[in-house]
N, C-alpha and C. Protein backbone atom coordinates (compact mmCIF):
# COMPACT_ATOMS: atom_id res chain seq x y z
N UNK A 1 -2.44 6.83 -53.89
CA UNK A 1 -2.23 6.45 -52.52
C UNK A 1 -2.12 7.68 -51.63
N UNK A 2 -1.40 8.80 -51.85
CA UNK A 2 -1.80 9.43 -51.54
C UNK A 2 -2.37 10.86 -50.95
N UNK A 3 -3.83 10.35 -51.32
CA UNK A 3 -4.90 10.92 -51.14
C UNK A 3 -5.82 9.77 -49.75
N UNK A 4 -5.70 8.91 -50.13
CA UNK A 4 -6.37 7.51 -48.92
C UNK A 4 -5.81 8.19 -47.56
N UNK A 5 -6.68 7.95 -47.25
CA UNK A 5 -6.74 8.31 -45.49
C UNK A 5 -5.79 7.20 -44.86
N UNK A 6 -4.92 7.32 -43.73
CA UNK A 6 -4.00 6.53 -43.30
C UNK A 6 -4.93 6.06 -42.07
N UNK A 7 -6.37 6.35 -41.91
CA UNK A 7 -7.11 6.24 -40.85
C UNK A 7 -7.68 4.35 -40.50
N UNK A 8 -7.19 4.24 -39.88
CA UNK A 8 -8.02 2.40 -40.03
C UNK A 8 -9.32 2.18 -39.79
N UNK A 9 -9.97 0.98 -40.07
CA UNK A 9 -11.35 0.77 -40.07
C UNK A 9 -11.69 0.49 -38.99
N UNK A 10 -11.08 -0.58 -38.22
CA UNK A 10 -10.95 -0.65 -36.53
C UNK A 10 -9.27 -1.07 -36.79
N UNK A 11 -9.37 -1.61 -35.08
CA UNK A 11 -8.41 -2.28 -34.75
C UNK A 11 -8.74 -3.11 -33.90
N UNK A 12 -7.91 -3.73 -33.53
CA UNK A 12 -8.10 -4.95 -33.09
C UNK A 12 -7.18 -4.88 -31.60
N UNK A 13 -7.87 -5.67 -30.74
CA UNK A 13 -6.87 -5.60 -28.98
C UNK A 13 -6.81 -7.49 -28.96
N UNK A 14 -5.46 -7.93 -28.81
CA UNK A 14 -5.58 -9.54 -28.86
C UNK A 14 -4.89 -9.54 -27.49
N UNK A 15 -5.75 -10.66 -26.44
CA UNK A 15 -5.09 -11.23 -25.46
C UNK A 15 -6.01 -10.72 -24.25
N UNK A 16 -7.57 -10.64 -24.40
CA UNK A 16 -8.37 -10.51 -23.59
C UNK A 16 -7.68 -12.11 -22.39
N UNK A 17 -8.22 -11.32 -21.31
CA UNK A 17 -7.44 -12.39 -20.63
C UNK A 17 -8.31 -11.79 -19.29
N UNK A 18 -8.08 -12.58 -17.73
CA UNK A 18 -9.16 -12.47 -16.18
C UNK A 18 -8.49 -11.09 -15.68
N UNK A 19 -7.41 -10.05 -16.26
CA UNK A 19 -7.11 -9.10 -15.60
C UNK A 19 -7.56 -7.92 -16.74
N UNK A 20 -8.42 -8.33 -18.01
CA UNK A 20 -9.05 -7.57 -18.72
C UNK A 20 -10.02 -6.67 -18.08
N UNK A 21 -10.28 -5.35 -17.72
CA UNK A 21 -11.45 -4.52 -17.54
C UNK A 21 -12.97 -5.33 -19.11
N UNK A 22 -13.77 -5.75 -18.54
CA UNK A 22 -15.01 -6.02 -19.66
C UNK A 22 -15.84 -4.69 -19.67
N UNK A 23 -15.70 -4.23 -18.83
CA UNK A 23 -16.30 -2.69 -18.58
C UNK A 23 -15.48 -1.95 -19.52
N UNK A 24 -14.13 -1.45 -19.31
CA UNK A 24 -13.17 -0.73 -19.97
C UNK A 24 -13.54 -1.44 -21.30
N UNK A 25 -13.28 -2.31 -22.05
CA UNK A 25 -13.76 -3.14 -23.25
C UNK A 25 -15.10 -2.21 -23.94
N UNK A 26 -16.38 -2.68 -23.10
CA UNK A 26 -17.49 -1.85 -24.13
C UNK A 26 -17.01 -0.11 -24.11
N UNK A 27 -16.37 0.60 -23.00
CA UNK A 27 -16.72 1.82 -22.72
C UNK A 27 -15.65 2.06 -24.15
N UNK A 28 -14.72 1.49 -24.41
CA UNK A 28 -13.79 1.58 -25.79
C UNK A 28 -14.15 1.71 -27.25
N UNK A 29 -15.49 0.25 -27.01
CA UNK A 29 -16.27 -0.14 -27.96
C UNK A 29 -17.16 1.18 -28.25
N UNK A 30 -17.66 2.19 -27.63
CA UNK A 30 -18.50 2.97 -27.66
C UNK A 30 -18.13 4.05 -28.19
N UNK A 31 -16.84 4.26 -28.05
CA UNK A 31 -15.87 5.31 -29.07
C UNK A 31 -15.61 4.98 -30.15
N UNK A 32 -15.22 3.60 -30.35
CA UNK A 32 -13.98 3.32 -31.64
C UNK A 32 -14.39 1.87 -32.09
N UNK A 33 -13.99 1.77 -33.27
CA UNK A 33 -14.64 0.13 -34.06
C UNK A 33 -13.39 -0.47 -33.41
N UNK A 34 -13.81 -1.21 -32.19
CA UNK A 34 -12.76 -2.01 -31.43
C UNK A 34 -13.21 -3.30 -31.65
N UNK A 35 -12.07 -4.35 -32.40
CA UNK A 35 -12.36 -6.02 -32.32
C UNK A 35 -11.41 -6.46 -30.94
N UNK A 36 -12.55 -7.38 -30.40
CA UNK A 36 -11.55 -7.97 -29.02
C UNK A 36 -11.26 -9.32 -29.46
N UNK A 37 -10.00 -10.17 -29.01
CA UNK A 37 -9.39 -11.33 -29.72
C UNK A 37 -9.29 -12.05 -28.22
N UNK A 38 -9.66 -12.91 -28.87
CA UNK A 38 -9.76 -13.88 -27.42
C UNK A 38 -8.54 -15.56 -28.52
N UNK A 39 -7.70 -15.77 -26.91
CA UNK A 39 -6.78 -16.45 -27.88
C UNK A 39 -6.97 -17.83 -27.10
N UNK A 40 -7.28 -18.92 -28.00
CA UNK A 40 -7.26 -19.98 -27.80
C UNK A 40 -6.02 -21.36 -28.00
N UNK A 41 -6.02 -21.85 -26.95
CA UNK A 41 -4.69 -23.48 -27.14
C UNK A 41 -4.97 -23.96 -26.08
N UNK A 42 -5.57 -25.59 -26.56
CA UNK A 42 -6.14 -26.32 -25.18
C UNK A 42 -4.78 -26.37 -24.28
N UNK A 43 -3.05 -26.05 -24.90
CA UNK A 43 -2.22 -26.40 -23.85
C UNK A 43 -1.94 -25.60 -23.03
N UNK A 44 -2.74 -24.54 -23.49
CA UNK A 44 -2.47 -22.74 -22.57
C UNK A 44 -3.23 -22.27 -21.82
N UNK A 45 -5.08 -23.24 -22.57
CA UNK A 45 -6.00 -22.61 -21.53
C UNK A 45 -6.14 -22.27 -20.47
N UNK A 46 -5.98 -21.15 -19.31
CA UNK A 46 -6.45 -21.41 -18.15
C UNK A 46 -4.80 -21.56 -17.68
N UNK A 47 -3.60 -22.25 -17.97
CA UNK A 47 -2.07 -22.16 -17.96
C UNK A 47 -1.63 -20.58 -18.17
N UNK A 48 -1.83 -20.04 -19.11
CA UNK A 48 -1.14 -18.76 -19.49
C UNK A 48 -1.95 -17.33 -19.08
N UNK A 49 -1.53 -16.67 -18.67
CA UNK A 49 -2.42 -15.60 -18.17
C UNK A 49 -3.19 -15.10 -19.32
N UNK A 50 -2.60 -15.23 -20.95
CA UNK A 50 -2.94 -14.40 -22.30
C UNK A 50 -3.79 -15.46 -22.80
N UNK A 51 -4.40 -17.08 -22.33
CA UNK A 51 -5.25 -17.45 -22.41
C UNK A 51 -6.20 -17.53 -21.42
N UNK A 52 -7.25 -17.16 -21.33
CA UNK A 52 -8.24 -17.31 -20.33
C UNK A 52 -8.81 -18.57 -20.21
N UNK A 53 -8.80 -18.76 -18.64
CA UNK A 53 -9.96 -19.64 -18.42
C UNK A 53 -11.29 -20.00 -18.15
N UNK A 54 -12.24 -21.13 -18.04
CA UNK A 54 -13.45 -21.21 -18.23
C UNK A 54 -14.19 -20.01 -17.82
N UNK A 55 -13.96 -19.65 -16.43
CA UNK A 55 -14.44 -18.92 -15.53
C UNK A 55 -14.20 -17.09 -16.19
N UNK A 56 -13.23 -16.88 -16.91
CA UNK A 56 -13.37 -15.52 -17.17
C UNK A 56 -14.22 -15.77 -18.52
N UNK A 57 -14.01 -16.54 -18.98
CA UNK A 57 -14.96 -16.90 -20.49
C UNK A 57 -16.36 -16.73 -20.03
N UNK A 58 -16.66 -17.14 -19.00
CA UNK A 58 -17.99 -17.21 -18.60
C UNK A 58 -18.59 -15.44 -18.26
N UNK A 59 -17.70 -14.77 -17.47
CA UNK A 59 -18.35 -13.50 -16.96
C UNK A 59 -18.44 -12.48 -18.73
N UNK A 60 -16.98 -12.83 -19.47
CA UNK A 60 -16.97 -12.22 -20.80
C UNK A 60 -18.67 -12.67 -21.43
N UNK A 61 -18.71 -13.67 -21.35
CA UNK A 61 -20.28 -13.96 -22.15
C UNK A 61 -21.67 -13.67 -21.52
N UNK A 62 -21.62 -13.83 -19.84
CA UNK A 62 -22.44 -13.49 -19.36
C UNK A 62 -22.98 -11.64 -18.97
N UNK A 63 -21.55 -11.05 -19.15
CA UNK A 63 -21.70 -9.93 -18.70
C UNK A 63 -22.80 -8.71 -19.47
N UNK A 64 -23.04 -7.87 -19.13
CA UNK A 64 -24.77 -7.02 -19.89
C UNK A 64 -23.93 -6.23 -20.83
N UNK A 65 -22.74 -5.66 -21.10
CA UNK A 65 -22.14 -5.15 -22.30
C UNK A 65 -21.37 -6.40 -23.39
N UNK A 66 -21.92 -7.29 -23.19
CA UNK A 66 -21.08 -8.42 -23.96
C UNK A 66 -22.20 -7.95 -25.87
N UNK A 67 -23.21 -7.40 -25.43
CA UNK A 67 -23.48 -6.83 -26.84
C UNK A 67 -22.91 -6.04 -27.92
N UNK A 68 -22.07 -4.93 -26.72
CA UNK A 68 -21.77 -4.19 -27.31
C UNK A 68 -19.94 -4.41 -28.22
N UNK A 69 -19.40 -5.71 -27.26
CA UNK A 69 -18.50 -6.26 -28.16
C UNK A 69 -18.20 -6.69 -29.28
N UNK A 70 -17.55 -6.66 -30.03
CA UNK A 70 -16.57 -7.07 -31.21
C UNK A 70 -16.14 -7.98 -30.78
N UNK A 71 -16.30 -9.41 -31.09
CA UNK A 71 -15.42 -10.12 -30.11
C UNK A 71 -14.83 -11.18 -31.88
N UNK A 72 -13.59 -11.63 -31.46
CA UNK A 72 -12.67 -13.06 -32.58
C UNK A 72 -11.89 -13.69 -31.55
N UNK A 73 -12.29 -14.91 -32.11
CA UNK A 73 -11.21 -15.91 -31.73
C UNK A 73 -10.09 -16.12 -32.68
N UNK A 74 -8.76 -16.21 -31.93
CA UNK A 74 -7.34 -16.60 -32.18
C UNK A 74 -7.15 -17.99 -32.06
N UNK A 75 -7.10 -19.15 -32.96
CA UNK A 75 -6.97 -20.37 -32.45
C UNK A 75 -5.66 -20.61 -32.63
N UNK A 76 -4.71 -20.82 -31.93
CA UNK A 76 -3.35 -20.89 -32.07
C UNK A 76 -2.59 -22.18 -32.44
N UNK A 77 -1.51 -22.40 -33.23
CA UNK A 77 -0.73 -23.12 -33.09
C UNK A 77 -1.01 -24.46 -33.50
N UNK A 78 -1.19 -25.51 -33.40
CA UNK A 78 -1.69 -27.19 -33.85
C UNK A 78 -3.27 -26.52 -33.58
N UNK A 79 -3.91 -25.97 -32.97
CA UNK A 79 -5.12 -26.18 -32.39
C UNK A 79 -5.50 -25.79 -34.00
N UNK A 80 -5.48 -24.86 -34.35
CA UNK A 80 -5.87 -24.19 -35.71
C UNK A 80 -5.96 -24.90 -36.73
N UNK A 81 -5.14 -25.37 -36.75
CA UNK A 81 -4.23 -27.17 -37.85
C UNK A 81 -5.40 -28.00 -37.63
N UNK A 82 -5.84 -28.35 -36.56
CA UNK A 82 -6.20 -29.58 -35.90
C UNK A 82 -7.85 -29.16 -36.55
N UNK A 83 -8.26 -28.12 -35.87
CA UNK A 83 -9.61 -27.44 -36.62
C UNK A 83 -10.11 -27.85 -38.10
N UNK A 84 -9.02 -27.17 -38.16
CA UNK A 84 -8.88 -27.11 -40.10
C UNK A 84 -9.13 -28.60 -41.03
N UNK A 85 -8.55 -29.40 -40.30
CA UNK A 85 -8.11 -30.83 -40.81
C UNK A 85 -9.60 -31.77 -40.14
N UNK A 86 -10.73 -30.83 -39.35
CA UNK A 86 -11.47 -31.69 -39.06
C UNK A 86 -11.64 -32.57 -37.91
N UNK A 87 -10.43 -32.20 -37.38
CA UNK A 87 -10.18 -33.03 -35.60
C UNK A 87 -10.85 -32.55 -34.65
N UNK A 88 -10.98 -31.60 -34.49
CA UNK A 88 -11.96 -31.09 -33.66
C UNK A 88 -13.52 -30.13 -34.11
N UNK A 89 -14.39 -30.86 -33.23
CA UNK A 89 -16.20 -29.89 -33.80
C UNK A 89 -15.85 -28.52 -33.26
């Protein structure tokens, strides 16, 4: 142990959200193995600032560095459950 590098493979930023830079995002991506976490709960969507709504979802996907993202979804809480079990496509 060590000898192993304490260096990580990426990391990860959770809680992309409408006061996220998407610019700042790729220019990050272009340095460093950055995963972006986008966090999902239909009771938060668009409610919680740390869930985004339709409208920032939309510029995140539409935007011209959305290539250069790492992007995961966080499905939170029952929603994840609910997934899992087949309740929701």
């Amino acid at each position: 142990m060590a000898n192993q590098s304490m260096t990580p493979d990426h990391i990860t930023f959770t809680g992309v959200d409408h006061q996220t830079s998407i610019q700042g995002m790729a220019e990050l991506s272009r340095q460093y193995l950055v995963e972006w976490a986008v966090l999902f709960s239909p009771k938060r969507q668009g409610n919680d600032p740390r869930y985004p709504d339709l409208a920032t979802m939309q510029k995140l996907l539409l935007h011209p560095d959305r290539h250069r993202l790492r992007m995961a979804a966080h499905l939170c809480g029952d929603y994840s459950l609910e997934i899992m079990a087949g309740a929701i496509n």
